[in-house]
PDB file of N, CA and C in Angstrom:
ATOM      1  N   UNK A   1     -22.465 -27.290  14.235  1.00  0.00           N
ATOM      2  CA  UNK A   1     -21.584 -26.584  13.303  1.00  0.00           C
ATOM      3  C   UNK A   1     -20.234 -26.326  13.967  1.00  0.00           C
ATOM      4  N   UNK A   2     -20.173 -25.917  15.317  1.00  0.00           N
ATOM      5  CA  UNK A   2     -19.374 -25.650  15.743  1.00  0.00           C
ATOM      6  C   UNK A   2     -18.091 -26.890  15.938  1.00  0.00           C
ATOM      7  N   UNK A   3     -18.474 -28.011  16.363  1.00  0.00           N
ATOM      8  CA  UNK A   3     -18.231 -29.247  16.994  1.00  0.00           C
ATOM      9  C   UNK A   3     -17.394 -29.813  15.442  1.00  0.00           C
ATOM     10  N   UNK A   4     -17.618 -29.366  14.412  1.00  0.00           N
ATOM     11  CA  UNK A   4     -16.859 -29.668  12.718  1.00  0.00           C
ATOM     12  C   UNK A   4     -15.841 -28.567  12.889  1.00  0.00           C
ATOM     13  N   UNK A   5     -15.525 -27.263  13.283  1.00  0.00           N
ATOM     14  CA  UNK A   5     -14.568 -26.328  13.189  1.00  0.00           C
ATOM     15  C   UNK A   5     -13.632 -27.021  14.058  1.00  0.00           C
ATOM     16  N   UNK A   6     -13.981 -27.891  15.136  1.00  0.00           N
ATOM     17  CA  UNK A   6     -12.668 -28.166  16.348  1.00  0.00           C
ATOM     18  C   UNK A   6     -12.218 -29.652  15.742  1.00  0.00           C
ATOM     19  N   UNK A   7     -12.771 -30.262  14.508  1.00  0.00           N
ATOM     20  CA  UNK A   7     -12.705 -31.654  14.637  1.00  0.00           C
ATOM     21  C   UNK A   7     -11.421 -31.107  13.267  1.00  0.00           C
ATOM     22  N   UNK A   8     -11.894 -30.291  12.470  1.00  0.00           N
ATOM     23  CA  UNK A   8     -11.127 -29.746  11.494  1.00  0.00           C
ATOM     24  C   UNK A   8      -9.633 -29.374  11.975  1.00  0.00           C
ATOM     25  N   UNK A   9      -9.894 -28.142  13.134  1.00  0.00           N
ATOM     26  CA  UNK A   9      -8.067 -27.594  13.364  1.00  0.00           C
ATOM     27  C   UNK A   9      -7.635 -28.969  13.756  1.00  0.00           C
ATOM     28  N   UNK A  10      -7.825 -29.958  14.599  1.00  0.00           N
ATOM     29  CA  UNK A  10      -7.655 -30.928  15.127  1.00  0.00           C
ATOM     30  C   UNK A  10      -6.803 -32.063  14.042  1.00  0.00           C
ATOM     31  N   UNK A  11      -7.666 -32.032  13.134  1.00  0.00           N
ATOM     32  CA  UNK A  11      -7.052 -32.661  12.401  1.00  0.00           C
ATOM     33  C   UNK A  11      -5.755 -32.173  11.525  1.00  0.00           C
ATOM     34  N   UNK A  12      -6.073 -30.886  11.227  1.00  0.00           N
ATOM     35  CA  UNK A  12      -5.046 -30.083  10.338  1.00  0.00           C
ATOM     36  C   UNK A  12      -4.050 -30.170  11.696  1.00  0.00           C
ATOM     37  N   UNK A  13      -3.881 -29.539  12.763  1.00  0.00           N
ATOM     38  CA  UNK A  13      -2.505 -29.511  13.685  1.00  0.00           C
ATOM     39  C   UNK A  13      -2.152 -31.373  13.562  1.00  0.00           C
ATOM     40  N   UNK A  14      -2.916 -32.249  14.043  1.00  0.00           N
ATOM     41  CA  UNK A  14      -2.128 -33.149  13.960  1.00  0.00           C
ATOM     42  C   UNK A  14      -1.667 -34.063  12.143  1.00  0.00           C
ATOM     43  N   UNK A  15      -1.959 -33.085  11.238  1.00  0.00           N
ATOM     44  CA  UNK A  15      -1.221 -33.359  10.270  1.00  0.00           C
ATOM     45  C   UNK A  15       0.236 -32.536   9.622  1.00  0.00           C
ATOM     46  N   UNK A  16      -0.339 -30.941  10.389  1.00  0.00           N
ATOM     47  CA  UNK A  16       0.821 -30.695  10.473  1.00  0.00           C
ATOM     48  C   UNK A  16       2.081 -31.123  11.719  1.00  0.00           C
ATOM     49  N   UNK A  17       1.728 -31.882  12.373  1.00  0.00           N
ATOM     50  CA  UNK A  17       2.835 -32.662  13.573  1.00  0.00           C
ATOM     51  C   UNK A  17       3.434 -33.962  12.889  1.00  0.00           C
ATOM     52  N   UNK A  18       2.744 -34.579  12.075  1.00  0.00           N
ATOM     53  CA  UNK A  18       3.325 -35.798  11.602  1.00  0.00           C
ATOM     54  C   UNK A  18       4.208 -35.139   9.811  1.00  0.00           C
ATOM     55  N   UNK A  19       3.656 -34.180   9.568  1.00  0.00           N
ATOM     56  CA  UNK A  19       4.499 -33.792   8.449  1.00  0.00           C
ATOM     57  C   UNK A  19       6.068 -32.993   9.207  1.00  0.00           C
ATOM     58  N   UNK A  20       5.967 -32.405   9.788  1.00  0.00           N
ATOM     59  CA  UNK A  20       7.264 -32.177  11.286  1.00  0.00           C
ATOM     60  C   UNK A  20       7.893 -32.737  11.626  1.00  0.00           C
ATOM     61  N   UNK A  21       7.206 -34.175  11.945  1.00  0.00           N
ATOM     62  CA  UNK A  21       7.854 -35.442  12.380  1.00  0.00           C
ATOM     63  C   UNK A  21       8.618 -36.228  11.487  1.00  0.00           C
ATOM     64  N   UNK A  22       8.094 -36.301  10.217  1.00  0.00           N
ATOM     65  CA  UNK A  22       8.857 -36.937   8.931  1.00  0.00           C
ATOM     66  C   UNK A  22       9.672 -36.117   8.334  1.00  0.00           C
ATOM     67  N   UNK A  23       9.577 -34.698   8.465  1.00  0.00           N
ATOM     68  CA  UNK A  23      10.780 -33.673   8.054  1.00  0.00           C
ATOM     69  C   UNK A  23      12.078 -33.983   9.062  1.00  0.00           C
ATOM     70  N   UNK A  24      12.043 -33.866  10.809  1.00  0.00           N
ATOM     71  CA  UNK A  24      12.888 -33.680  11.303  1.00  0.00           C
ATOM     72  C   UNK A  24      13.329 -35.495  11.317  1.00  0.00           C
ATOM     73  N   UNK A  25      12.805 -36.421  10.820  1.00  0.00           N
ATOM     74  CA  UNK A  25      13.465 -37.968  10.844  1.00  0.00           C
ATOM     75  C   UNK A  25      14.092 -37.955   9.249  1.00  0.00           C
ATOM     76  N   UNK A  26      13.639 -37.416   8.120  1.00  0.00           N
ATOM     77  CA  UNK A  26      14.516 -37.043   6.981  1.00  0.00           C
ATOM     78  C   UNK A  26      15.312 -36.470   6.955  1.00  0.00           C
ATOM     79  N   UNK A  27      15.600 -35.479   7.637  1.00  0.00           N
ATOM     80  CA  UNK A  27      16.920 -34.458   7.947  1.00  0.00           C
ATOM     81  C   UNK A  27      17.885 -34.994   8.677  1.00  0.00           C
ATOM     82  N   UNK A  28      17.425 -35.776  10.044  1.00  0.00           N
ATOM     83  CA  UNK A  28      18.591 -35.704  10.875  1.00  0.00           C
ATOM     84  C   UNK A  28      18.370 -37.587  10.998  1.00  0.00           C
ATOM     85  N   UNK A  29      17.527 -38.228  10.804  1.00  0.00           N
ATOM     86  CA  UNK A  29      17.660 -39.841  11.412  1.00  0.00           C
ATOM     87  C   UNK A  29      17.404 -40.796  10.371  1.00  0.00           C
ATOM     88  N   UNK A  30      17.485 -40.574   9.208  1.00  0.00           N
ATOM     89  CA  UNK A  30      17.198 -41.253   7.472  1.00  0.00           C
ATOM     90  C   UNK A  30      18.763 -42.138   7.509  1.00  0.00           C
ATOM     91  N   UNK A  31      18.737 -43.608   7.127  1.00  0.00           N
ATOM     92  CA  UNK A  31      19.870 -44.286   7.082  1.00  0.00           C
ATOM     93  C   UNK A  31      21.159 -43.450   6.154  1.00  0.00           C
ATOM     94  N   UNK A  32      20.263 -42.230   5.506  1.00  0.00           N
ATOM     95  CA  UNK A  32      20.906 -41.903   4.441  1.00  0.00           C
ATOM     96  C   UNK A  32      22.255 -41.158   5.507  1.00  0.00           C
ATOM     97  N   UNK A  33      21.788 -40.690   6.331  1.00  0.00           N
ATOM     98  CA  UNK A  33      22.799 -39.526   8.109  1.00  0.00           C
ATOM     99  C   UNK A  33      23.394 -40.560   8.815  1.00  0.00           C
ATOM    100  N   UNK A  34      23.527 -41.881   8.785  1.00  0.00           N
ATOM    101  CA  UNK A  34      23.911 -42.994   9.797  1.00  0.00           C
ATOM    102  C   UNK A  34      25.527 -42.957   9.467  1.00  0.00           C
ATOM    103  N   UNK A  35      26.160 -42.812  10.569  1.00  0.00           N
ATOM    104  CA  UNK A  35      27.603 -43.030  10.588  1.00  0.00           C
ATOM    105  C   UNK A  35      27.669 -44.839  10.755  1.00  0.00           C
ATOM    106  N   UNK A  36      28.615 -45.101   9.687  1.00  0.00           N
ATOM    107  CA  UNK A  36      29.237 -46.687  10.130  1.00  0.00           C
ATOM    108  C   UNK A  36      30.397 -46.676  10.281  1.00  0.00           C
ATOM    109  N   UNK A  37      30.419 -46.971  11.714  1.00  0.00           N
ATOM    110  CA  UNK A  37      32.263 -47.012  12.289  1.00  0.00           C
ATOM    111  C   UNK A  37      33.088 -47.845  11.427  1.00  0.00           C
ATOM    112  N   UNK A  38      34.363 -47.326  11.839  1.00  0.00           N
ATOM    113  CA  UNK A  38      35.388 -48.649  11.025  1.00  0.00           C
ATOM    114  C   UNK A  38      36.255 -48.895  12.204  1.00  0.00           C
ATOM    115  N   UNK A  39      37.040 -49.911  11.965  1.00  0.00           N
ATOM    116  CA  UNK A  39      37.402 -50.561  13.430  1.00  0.00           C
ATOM    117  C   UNK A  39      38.397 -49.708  13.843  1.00  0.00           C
ATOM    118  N   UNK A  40      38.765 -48.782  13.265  1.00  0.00           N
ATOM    119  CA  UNK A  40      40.067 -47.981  13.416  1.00  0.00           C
ATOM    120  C   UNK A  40      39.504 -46.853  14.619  1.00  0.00           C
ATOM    121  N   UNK A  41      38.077 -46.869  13.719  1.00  0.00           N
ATOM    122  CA  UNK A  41      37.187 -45.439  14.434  1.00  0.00           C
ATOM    123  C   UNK A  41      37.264 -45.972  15.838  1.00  0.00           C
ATOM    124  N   UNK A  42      36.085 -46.891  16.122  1.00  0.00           N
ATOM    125  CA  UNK A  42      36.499 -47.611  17.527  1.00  0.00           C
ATOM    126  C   UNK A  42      37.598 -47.704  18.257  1.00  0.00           C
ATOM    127  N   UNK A  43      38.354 -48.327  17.444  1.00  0.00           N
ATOM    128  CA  UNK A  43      39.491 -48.487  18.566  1.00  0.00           C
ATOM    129  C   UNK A  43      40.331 -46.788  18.646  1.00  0.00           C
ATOM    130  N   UNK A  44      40.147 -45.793  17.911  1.00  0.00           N
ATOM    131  CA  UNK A  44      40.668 -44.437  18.625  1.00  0.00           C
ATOM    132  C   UNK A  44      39.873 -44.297  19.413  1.00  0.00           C
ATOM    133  N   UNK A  45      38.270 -44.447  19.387  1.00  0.00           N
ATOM    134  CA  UNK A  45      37.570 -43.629  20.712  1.00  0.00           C
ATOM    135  C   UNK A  45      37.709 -44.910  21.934  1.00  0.00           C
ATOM    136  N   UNK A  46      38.148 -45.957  22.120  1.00  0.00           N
ATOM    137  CA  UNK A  46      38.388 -46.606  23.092  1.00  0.00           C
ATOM    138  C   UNK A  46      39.852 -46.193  24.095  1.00  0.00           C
ATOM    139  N   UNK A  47      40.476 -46.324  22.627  1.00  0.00           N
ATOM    140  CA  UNK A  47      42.001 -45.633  23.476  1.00  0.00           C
ATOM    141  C   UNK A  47      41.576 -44.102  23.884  1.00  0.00           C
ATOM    142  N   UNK A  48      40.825 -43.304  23.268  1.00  0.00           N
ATOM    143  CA  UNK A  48      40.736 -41.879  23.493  1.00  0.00           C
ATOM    144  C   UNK A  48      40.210 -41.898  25.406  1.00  0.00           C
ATOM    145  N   UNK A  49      39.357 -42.783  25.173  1.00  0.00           N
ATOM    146  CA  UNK A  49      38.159 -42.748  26.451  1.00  0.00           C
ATOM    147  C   UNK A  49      39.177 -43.408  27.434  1.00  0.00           C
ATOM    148  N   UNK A  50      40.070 -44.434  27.382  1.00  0.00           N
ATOM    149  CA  UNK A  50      40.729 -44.901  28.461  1.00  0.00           C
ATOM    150  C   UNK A  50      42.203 -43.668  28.541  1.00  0.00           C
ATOM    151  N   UNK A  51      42.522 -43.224  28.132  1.00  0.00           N
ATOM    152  CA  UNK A  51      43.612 -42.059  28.213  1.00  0.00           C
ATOM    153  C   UNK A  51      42.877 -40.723  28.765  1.00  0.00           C
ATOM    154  N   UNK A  52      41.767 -40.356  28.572  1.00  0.00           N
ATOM    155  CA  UNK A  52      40.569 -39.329  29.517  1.00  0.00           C
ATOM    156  C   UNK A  52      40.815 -39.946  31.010  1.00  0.00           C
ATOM    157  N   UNK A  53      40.362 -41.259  31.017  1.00  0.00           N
ATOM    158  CA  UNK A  53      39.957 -41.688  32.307  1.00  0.00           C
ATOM    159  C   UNK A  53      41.171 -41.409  33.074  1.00  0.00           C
ATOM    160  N   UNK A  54      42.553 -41.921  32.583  1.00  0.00           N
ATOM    161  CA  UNK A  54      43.069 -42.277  33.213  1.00  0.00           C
ATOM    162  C   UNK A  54      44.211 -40.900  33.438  1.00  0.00           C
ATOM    163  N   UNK A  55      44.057 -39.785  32.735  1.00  0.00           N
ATOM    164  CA  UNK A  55      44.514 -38.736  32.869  1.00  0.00           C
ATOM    165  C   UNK A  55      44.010 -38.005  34.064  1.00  0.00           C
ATOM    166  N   UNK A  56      42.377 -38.019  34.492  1.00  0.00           N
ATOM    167  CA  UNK A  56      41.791 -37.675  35.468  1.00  0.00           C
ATOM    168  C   UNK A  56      41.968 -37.972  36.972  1.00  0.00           C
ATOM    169  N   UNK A  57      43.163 -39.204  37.380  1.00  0.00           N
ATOM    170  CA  UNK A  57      43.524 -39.438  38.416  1.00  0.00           C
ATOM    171  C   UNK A  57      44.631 -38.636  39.047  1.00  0.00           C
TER     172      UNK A  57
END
């Protein structure tokens, strides 16, 4: 009897971990949240990153 109560939470925690898991990939990692650069975007953070670097000398 006992050995069905641990197989039970067992199962309920790891269904509540995969319902967790598909909440926090719907919220924050769903194509729907995907940034698509535009070449403009790029090329400011390239010039941004080489004007950092080269300010630091």
């Amino acid at each position: 009897m006992r050995r069905s109560t641990y197989g039970r939470e067992i199962i309920a925690v790891l269904c509540l971990k995969l319902f967790g898991l598909a909440a926090l990939y719907y919220l924050f990692f769903s194509p729907a949240h995907q940034f698509a650069p535009t070449p403009q975007d790029v090329a400011r953070h390239l010039v941004d990153n080489a004007k950092a670097a080269t300010a630091g000398r």
